[in-house]
N, C-alpha and C. Protein backbone atom coordinates (compact mmCIF):
# COMPACT_ATOMS: atom_id res chain seq x y z
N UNK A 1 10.43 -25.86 -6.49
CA UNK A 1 10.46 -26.50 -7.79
C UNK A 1 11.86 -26.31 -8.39
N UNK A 2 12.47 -27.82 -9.01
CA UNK A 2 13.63 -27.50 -9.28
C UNK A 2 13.98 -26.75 -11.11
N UNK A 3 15.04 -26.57 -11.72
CA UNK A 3 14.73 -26.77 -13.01
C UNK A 3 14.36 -27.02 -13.48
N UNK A 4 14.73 -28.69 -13.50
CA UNK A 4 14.60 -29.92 -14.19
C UNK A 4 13.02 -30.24 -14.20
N UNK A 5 12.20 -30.06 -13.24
CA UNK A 5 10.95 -29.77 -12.83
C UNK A 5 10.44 -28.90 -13.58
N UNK A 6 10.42 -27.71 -13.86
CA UNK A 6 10.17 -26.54 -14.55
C UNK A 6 10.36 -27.01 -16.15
N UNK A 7 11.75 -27.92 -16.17
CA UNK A 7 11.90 -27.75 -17.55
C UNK A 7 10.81 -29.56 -17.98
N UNK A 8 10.10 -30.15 -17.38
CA UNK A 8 9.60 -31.48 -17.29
C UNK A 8 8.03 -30.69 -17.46
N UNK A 9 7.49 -30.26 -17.09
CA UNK A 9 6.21 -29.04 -16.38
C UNK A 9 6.35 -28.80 -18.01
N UNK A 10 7.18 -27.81 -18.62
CA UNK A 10 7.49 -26.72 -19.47
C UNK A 10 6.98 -28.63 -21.45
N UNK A 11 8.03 -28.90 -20.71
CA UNK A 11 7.90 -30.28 -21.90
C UNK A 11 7.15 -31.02 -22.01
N UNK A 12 5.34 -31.05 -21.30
CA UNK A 12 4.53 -32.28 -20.94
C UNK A 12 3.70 -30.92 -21.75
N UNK A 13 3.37 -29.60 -22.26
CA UNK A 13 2.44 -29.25 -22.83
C UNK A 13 1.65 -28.65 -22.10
N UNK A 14 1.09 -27.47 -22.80
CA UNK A 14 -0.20 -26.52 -22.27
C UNK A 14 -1.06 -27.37 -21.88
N UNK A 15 -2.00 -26.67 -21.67
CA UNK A 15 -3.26 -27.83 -20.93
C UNK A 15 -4.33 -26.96 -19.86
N UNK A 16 -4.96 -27.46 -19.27
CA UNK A 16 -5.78 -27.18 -18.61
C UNK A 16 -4.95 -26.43 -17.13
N UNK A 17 -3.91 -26.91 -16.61
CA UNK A 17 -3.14 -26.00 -15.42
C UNK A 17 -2.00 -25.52 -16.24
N UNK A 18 -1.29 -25.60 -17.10
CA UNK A 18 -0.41 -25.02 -17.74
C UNK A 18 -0.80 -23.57 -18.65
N UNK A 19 -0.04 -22.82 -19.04
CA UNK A 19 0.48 -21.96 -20.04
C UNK A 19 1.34 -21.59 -20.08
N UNK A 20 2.13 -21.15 -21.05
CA UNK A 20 3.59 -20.79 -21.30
C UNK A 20 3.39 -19.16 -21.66
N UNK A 21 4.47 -18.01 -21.61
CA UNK A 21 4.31 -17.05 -22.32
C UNK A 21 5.78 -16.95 -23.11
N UNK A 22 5.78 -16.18 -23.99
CA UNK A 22 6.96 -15.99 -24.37
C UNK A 22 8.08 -14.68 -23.56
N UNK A 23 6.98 -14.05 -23.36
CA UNK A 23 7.79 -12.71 -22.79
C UNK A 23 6.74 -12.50 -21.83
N UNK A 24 7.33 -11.26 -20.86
CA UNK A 24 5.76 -10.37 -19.70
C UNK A 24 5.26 -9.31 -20.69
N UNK A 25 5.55 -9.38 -21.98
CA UNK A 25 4.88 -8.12 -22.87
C UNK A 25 3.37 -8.89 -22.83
N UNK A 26 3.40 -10.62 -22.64
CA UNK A 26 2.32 -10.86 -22.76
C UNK A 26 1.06 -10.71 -20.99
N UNK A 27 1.85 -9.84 -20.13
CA UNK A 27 1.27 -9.87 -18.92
C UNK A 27 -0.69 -9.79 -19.06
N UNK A 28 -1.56 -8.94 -19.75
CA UNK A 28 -2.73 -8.87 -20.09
C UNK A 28 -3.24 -10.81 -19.81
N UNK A 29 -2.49 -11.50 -20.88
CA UNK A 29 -3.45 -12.56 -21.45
C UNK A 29 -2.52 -13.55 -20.19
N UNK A 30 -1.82 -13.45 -19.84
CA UNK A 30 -1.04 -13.98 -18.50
C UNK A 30 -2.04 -13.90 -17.25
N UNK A 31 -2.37 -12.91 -16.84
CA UNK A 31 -3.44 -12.20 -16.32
C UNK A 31 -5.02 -12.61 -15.74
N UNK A 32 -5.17 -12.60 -17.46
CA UNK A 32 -6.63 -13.62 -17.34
C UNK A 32 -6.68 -14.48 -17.27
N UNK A 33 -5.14 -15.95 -17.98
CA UNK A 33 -5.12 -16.92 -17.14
C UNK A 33 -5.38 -16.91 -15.83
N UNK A 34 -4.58 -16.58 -15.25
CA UNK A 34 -4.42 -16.72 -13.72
C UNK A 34 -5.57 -16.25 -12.85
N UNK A 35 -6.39 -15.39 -13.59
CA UNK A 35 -7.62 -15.36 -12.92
C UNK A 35 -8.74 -16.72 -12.87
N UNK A 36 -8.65 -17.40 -14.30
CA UNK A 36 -9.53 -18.57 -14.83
C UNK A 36 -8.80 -19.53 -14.07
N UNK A 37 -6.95 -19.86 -13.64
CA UNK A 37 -6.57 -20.79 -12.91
C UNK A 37 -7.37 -20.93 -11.30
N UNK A 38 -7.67 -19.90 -10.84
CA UNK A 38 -8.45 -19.11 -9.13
C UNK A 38 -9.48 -19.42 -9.44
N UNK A 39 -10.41 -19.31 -10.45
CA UNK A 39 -11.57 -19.75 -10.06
C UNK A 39 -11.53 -21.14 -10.41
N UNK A 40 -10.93 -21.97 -10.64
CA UNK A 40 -11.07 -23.77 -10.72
C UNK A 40 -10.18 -24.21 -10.19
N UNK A 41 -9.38 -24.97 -11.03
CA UNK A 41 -8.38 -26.05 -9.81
C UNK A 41 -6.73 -25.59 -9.86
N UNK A 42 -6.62 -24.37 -9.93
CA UNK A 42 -5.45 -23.96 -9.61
C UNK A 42 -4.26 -24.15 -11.32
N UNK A 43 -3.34 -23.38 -11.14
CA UNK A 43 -2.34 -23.87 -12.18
C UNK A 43 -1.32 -22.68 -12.78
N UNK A 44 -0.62 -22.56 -13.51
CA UNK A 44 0.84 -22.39 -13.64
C UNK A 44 1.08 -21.83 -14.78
N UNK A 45 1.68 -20.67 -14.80
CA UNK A 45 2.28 -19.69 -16.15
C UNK A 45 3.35 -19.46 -15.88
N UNK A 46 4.29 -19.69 -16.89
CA UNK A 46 5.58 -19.47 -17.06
C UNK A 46 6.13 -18.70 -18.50
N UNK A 47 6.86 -17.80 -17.62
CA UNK A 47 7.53 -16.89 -18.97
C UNK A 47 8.50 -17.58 -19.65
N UNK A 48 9.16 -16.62 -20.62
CA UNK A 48 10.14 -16.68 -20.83
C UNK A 48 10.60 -18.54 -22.19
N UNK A 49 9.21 -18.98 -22.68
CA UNK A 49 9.31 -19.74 -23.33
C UNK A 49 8.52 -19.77 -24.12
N UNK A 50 9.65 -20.05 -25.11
CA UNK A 50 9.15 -19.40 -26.79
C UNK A 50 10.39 -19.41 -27.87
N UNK A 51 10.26 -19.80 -29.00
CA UNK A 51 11.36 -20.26 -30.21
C UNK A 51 12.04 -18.58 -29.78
N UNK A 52 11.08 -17.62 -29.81
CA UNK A 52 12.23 -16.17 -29.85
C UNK A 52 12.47 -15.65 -28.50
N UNK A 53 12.39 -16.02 -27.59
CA UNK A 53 12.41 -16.07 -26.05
C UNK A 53 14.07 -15.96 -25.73
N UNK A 54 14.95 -16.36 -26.16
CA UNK A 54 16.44 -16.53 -25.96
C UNK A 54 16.60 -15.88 -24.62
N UNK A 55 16.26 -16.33 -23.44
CA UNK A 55 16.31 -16.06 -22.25
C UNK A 55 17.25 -17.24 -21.57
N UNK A 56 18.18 -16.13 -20.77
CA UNK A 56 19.16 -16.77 -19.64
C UNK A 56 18.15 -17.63 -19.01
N UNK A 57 18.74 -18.69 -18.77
CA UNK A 57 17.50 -19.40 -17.48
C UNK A 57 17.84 -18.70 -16.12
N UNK A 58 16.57 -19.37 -16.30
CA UNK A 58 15.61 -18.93 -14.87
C UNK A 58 16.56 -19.67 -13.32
N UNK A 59 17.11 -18.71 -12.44
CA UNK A 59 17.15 -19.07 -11.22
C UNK A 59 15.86 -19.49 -10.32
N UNK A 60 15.67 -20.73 -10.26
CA UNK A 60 14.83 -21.29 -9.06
C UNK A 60 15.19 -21.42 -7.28
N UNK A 61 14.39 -20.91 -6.91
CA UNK A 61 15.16 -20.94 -5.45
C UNK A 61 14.11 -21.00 -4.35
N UNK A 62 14.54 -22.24 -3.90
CA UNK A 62 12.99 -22.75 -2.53
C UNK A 62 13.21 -22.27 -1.22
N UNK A 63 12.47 -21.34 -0.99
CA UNK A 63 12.28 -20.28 0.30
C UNK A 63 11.28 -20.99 1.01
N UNK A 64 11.72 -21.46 2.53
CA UNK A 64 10.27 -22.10 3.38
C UNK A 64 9.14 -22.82 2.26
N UNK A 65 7.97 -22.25 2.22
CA UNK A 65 6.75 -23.07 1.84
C UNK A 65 6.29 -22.99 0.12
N UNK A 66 7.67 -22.01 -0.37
CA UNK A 66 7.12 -21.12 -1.71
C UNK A 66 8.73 -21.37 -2.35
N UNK A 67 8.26 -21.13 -3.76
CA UNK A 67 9.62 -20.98 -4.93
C UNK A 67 9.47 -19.82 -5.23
N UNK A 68 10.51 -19.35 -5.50
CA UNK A 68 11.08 -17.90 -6.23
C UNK A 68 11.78 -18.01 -7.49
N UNK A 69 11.42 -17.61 -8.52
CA UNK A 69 11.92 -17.70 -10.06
C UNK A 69 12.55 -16.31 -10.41
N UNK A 70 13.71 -16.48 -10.45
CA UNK A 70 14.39 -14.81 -11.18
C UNK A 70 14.83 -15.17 -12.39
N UNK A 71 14.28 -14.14 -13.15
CA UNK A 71 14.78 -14.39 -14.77
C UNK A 71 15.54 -12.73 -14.53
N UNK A 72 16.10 -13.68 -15.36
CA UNK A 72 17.21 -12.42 -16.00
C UNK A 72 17.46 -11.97 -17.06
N UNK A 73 17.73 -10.67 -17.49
CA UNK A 73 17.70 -9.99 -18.69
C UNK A 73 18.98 -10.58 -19.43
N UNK A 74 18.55 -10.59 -21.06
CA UNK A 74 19.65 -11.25 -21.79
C UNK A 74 21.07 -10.21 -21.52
N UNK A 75 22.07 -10.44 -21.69
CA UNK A 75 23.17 -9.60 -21.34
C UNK A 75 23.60 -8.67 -22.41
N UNK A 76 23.48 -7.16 -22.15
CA UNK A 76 23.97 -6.03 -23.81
C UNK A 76 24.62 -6.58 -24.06
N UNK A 77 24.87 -6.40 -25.51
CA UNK A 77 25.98 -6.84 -26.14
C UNK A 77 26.64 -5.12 -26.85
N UNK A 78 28.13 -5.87 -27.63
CA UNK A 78 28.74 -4.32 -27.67
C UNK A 78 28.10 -3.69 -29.03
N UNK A 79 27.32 -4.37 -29.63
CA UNK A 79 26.53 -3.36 -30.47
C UNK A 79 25.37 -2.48 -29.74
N UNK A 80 25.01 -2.55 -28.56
CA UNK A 80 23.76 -1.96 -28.44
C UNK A 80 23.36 -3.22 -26.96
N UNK A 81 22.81 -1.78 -26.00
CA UNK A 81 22.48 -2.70 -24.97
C UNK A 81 20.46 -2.00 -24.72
N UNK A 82 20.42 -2.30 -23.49
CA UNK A 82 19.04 -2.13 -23.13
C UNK A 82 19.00 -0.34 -23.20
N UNK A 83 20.36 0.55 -22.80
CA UNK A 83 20.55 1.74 -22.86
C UNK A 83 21.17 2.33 -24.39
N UNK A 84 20.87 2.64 -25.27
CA UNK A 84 21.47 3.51 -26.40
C UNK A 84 21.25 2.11 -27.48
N UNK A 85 21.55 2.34 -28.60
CA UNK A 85 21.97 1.21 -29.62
C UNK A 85 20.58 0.48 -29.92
N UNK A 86 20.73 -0.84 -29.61
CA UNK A 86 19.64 -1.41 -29.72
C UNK A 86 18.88 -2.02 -28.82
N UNK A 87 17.69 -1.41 -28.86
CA UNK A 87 16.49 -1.64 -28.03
C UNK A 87 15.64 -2.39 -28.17
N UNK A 88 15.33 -3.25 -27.11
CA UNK A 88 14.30 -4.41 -26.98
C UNK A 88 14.83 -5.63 -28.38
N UNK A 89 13.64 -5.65 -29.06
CA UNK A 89 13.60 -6.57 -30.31
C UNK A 89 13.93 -5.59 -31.16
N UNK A 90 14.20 -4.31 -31.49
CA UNK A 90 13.91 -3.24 -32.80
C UNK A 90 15.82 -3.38 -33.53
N UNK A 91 15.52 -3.17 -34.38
CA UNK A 91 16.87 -3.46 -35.54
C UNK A 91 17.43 -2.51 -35.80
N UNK A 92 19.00 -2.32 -35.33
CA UNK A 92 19.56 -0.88 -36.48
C UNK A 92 18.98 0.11 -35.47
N UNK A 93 18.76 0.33 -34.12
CA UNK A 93 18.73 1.51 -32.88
C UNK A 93 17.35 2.36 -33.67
N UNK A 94 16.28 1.33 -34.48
CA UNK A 94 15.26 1.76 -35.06
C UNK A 94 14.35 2.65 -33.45
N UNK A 95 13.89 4.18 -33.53
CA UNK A 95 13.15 4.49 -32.50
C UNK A 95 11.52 3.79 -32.46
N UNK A 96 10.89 3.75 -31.12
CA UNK A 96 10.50 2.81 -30.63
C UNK A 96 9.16 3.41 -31.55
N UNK A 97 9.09 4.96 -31.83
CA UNK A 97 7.73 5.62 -32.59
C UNK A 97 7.90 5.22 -33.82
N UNK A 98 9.15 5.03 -34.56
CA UNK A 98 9.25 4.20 -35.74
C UNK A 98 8.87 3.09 -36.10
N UNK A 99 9.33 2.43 -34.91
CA UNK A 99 8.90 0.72 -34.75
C UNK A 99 7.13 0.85 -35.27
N UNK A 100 6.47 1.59 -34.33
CA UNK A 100 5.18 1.26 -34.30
C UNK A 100 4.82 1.98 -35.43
N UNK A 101 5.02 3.08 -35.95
CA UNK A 101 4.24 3.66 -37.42
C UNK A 101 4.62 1.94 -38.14
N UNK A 102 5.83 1.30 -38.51
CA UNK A 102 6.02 0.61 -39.52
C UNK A 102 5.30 -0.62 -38.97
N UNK A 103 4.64 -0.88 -37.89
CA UNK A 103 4.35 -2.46 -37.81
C UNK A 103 2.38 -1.78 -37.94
N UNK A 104 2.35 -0.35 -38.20
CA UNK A 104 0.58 -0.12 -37.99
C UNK A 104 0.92 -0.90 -40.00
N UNK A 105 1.79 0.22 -40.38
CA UNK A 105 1.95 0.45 -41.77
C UNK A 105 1.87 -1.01 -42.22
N UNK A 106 1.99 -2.15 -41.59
CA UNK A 106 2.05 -3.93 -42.43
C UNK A 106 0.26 -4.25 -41.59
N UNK A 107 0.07 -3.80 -40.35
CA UNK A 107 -1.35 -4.13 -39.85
C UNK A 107 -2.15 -2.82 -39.35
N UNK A 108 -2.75 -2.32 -39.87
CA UNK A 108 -3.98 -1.18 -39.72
C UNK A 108 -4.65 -1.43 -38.37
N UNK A 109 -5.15 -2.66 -38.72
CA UNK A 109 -5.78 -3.71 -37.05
C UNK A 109 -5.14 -4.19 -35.79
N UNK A 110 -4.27 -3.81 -35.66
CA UNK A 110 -3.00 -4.22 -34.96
C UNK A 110 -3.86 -4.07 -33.58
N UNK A 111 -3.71 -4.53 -32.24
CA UNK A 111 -3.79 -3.97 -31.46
C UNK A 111 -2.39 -3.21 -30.30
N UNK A 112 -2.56 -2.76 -29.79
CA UNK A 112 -1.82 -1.68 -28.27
C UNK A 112 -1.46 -3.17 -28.23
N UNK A 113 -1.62 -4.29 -27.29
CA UNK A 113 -0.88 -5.83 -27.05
C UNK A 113 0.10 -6.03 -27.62
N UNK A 114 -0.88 -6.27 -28.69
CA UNK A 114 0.12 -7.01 -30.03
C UNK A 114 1.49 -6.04 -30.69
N UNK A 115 1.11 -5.05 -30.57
CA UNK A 115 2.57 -3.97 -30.72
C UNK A 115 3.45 -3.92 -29.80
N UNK A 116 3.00 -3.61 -28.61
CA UNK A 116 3.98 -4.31 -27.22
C UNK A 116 4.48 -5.56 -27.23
N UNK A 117 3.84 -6.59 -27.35
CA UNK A 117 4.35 -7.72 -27.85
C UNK A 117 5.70 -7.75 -28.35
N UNK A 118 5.51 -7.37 -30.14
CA UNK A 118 6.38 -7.53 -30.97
C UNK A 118 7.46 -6.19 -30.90
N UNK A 119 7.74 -5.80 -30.13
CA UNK A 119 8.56 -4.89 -29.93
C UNK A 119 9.41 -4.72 -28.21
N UNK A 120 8.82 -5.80 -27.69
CA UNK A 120 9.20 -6.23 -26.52
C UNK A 120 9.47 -4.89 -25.22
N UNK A 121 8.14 -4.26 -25.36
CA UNK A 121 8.01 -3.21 -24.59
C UNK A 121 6.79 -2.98 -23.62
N UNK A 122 6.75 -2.40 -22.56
CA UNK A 122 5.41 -2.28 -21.82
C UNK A 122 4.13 -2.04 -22.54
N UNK A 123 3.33 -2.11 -22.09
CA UNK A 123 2.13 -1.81 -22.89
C UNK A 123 2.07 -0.14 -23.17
N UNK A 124 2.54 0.13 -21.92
CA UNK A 124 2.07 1.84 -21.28
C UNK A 124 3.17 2.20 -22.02
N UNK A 125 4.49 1.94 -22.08
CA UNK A 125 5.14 2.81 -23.17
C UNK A 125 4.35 2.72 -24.61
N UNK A 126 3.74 1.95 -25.21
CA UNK A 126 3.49 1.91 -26.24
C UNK A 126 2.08 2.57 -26.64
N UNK A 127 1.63 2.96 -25.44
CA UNK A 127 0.48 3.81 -25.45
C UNK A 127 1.10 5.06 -25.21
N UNK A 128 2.51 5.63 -24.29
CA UNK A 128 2.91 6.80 -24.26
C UNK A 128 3.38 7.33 -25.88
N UNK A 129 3.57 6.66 -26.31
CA UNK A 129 4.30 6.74 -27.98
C UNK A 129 3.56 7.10 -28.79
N UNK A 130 2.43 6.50 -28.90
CA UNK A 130 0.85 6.12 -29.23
C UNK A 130 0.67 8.02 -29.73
N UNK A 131 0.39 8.02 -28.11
CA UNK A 131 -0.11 9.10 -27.52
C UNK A 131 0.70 10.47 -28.28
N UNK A 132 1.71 10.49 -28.45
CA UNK A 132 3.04 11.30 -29.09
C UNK A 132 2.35 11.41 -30.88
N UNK A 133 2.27 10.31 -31.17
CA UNK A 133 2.08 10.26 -32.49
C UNK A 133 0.52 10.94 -32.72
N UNK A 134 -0.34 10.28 -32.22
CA UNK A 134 -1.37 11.38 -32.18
C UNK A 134 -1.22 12.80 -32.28
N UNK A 135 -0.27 13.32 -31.51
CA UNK A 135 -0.25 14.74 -30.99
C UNK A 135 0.38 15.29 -31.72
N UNK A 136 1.32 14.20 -32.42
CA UNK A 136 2.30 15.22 -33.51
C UNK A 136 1.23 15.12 -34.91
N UNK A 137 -0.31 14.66 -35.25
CA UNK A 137 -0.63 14.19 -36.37
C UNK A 137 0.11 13.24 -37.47
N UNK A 138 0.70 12.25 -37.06
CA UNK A 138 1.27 11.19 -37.53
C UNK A 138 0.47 10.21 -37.53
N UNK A 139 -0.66 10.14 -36.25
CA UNK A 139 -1.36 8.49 -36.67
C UNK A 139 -2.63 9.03 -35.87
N UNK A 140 -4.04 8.51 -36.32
CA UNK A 140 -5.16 8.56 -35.68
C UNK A 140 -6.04 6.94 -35.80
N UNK A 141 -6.54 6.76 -34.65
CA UNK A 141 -7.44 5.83 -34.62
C UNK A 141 -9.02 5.95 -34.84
N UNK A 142 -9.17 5.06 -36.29
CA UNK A 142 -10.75 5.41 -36.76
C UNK A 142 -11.18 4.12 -35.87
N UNK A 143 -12.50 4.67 -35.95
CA UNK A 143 -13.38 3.51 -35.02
C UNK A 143 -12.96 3.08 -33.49
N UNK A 144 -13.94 1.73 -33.08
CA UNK A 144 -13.57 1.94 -31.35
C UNK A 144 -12.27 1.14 -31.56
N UNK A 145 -11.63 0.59 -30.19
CA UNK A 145 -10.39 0.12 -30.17
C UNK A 145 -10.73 -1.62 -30.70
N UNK A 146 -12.19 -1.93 -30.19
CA UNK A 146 -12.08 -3.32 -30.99
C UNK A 146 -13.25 -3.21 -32.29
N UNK A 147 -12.46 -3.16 -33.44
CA UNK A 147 -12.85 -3.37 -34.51
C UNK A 147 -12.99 -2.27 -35.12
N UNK A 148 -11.84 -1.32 -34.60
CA UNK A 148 -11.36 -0.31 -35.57
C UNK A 148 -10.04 0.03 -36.31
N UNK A 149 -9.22 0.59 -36.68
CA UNK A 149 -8.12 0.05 -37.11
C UNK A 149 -7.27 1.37 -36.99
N UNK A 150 -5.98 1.63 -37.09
CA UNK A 150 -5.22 2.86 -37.25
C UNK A 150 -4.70 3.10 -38.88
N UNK A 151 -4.92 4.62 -39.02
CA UNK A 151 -4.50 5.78 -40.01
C UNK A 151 -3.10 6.05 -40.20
N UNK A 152 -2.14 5.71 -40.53
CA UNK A 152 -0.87 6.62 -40.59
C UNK A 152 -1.66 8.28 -41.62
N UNK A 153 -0.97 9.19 -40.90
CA UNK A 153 -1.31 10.33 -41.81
C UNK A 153 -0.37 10.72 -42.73
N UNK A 154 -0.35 10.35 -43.55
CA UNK A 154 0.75 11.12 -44.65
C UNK A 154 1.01 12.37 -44.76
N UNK A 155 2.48 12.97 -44.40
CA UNK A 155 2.76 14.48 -44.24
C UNK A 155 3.45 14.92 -45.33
């Protein structure tokens, strides 16, 4: 599949074999597509598209019977790269346990996803963090994980 293909695919709309993601923070709901594409008539997820996506394009490259898609990471810049400065989506070298107290602190209901998501981080780091904040008594989760919400603890 060429670009131009990808970018034709990408411009005809979601649908029944299509979905788009914006990032792999969304890998979970990526996931269960692609399971629902296997059990019917087959079909196609693509990262990396999305108004906040600002992703290098995608190298396409046709190997024998199959395509290969390499995306590539946006390039550091000299304020702050993927190492020191600024990390992922977070503003001002904000730490990543900060990030998440302040995005529980605007949504109580938030889920583990949706914080990975918006902070453009693994899930599992954001459960290792999670996990930190618990331990230091900074944040507890009342109720189960669906349809319970998180505590910041005030120290």
């Amino acid at each position: 599949m060429t670009l131009e293909e990808v970018q034709d695919l990408i411009t005809s709309g979601e649908g029944e074999t299509l979905e788009v993601k914006e990032t792999t923070g969304q890998r979970v709901d990526a996931c269960e597509t692609l399971c629902g594409f296997l059990n019917k008539d087959g079909g196609t997820v693509v990262f990396g598209v999305g108004k906040k996506a600002n992703l290098p394009e995608p190298q396409i490259v046709a190997e024998g019977g199959y395509t290969r898609t390499v995306f590539m990471r946006p390039a550091a810049s000299s304020e702050g790269g993927m190492k020191g400065g600024m990390k992922g989506g977070m503003k001002g070298g904000m730490r990543t346990a900060d990030a998440i107290v302040a995005i529980i602190k605007e949504n109580p209901q938030i889920s583990i996803n949706d914080i990975a998501l918006r902070l453009s981080k693994a899930r599992s780091a954001i459960i290792k963090q999670i996990a930190r904040l618990k331990s230091a008594g900074i944040l507890r989760r009342i109720g189960p994980d669906r349809g319970g919400h998180w505590e910041i603890v005030e120290g």
